[in-house]
C-alpha atoms as a PDB file:
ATOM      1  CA  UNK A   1     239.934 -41.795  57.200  1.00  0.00           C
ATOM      2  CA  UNK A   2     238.874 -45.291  59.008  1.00  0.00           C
ATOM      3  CA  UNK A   3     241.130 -47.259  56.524  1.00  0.00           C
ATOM      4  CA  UNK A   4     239.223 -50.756  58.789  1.00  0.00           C
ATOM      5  CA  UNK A   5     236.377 -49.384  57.368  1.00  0.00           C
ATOM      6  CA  UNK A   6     234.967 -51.734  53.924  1.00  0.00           C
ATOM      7  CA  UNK A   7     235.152 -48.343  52.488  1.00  0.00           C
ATOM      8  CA  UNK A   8     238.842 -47.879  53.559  1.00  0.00           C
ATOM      9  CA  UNK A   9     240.082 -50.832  52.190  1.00  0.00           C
ATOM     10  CA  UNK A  10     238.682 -50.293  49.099  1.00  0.00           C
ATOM     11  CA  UNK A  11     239.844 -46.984  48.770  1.00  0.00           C
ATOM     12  CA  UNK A  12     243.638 -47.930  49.866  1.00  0.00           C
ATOM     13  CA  UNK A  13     245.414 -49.806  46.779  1.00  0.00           C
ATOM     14  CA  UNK A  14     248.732 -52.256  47.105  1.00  0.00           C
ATOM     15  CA  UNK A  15     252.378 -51.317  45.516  1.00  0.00           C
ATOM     16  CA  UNK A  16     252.648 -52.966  42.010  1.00  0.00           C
ATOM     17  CA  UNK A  17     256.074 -54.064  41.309  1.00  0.00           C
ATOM     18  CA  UNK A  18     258.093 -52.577  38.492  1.00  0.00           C
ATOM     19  CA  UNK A  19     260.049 -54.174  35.528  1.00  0.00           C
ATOM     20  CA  UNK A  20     263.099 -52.179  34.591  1.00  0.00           C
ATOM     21  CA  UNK A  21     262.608 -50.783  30.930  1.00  0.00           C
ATOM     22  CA  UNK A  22     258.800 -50.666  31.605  1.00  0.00           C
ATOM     23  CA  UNK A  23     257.018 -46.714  30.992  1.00  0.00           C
ATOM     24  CA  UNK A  24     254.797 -46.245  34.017  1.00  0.00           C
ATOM     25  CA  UNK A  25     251.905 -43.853  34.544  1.00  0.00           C
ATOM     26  CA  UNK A  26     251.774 -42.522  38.129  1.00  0.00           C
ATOM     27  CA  UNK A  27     249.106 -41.068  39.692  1.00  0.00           C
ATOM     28  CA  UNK A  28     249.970 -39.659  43.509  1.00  0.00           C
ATOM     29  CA  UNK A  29     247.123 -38.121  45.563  1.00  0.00           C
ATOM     30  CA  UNK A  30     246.722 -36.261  49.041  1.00  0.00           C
ATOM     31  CA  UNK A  31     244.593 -37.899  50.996  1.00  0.00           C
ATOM     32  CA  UNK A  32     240.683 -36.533  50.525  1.00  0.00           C
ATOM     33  CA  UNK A  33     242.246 -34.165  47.954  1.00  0.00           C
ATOM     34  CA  UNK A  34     243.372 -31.719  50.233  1.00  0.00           C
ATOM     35  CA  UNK A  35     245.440 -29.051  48.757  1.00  0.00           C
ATOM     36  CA  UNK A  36     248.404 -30.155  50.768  1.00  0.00           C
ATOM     37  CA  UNK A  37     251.401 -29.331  48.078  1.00  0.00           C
ATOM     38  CA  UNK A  38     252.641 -26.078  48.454  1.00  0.00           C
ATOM     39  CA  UNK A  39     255.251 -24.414  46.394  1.00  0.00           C
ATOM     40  CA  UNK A  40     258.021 -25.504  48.608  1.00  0.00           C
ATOM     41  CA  UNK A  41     256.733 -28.436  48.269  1.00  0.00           C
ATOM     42  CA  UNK A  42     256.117 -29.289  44.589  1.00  0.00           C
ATOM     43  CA  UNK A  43     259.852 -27.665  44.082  1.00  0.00           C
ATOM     44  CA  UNK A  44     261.402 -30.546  45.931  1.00  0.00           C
ATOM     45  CA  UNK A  45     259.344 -32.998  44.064  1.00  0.00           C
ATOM     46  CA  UNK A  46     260.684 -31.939  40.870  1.00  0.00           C
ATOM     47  CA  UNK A  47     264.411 -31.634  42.703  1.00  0.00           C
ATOM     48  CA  UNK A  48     263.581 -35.390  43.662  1.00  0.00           C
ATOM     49  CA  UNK A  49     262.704 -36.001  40.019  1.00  0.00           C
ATOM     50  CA  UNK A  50     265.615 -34.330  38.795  1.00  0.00           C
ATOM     51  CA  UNK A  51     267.644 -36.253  41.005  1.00  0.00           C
ATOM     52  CA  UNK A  52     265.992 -39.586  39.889  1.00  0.00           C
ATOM     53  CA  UNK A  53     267.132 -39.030  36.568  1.00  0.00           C
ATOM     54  CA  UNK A  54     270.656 -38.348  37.335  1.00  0.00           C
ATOM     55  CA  UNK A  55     271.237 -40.354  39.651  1.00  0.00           C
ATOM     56  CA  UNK A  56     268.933 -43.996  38.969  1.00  0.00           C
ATOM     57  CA  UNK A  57     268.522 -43.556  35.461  1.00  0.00           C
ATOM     58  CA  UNK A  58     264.709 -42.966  35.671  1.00  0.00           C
ATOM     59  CA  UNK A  59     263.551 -41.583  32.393  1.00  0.00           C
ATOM     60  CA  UNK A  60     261.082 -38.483  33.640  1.00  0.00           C
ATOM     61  CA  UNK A  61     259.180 -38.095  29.934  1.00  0.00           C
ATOM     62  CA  UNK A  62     256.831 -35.660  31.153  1.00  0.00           C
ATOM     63  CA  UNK A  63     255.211 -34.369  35.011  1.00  0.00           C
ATOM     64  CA  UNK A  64     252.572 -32.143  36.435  1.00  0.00           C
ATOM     65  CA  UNK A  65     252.646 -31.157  40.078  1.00  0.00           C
ATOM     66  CA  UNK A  66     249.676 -29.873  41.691  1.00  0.00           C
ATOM     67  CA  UNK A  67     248.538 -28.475  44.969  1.00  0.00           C
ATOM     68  CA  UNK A  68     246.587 -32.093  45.968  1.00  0.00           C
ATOM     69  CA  UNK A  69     247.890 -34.240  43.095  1.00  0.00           C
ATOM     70  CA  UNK A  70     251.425 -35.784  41.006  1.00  0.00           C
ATOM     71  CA  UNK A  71     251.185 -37.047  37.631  1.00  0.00           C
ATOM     72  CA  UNK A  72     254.506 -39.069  36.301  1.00  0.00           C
ATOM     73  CA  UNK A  73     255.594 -40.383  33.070  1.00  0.00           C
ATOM     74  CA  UNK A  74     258.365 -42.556  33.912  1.00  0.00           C
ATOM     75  CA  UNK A  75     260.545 -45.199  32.267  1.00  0.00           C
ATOM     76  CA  UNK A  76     262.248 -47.144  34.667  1.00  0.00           C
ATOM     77  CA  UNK A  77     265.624 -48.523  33.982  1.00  0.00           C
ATOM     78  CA  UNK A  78     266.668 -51.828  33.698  1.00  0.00           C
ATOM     79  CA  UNK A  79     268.685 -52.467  36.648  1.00  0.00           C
ATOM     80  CA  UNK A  80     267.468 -52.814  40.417  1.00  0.00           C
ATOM     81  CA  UNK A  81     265.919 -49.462  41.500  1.00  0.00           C
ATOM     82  CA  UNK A  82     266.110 -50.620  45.126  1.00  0.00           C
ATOM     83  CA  UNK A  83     269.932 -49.691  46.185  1.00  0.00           C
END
């Protein structure tokens, strides 16, 4: 995709920052919806999630990983996410 097309830049959205102790809904998406998340794939995003939660203290209330798509439940914690 052109992102310098209008069409682009409409399509392409900026990173909201995060309050700790804030429950975010996240929506991930390949690109075109492409089927681009295999099962090797999804795996290590759940790993990654896994490891989130042990290791940041990210609250993972509920996921669902598909072949062109992530949906996230997420509670953030209250400290600095950014170490």
């Amino acid at each position: 995709m052109d992102i310098s097309s209008s069409r682009g830049r409409s399509a392409l959205r900026s990173a909201r920052a995060a309050s700790g102790g804030l429950t975010c809904l996240v929506t991930v998406r390949c690109c075109q919806r492409q089927s681009l998340l295999s099962p090797p794939v999804r795996r290590n995003c759940i790993e990654s999630l896994l490891w989130l939660q042990r290791n940041r203290g990210v609250l993972v209330h509920a996921f669902v990983v598909m072949s062109s798509h992530v949906h996230l439940v997420l509670t953030l914690p209250a400290e600095q996410l950014s170490r």
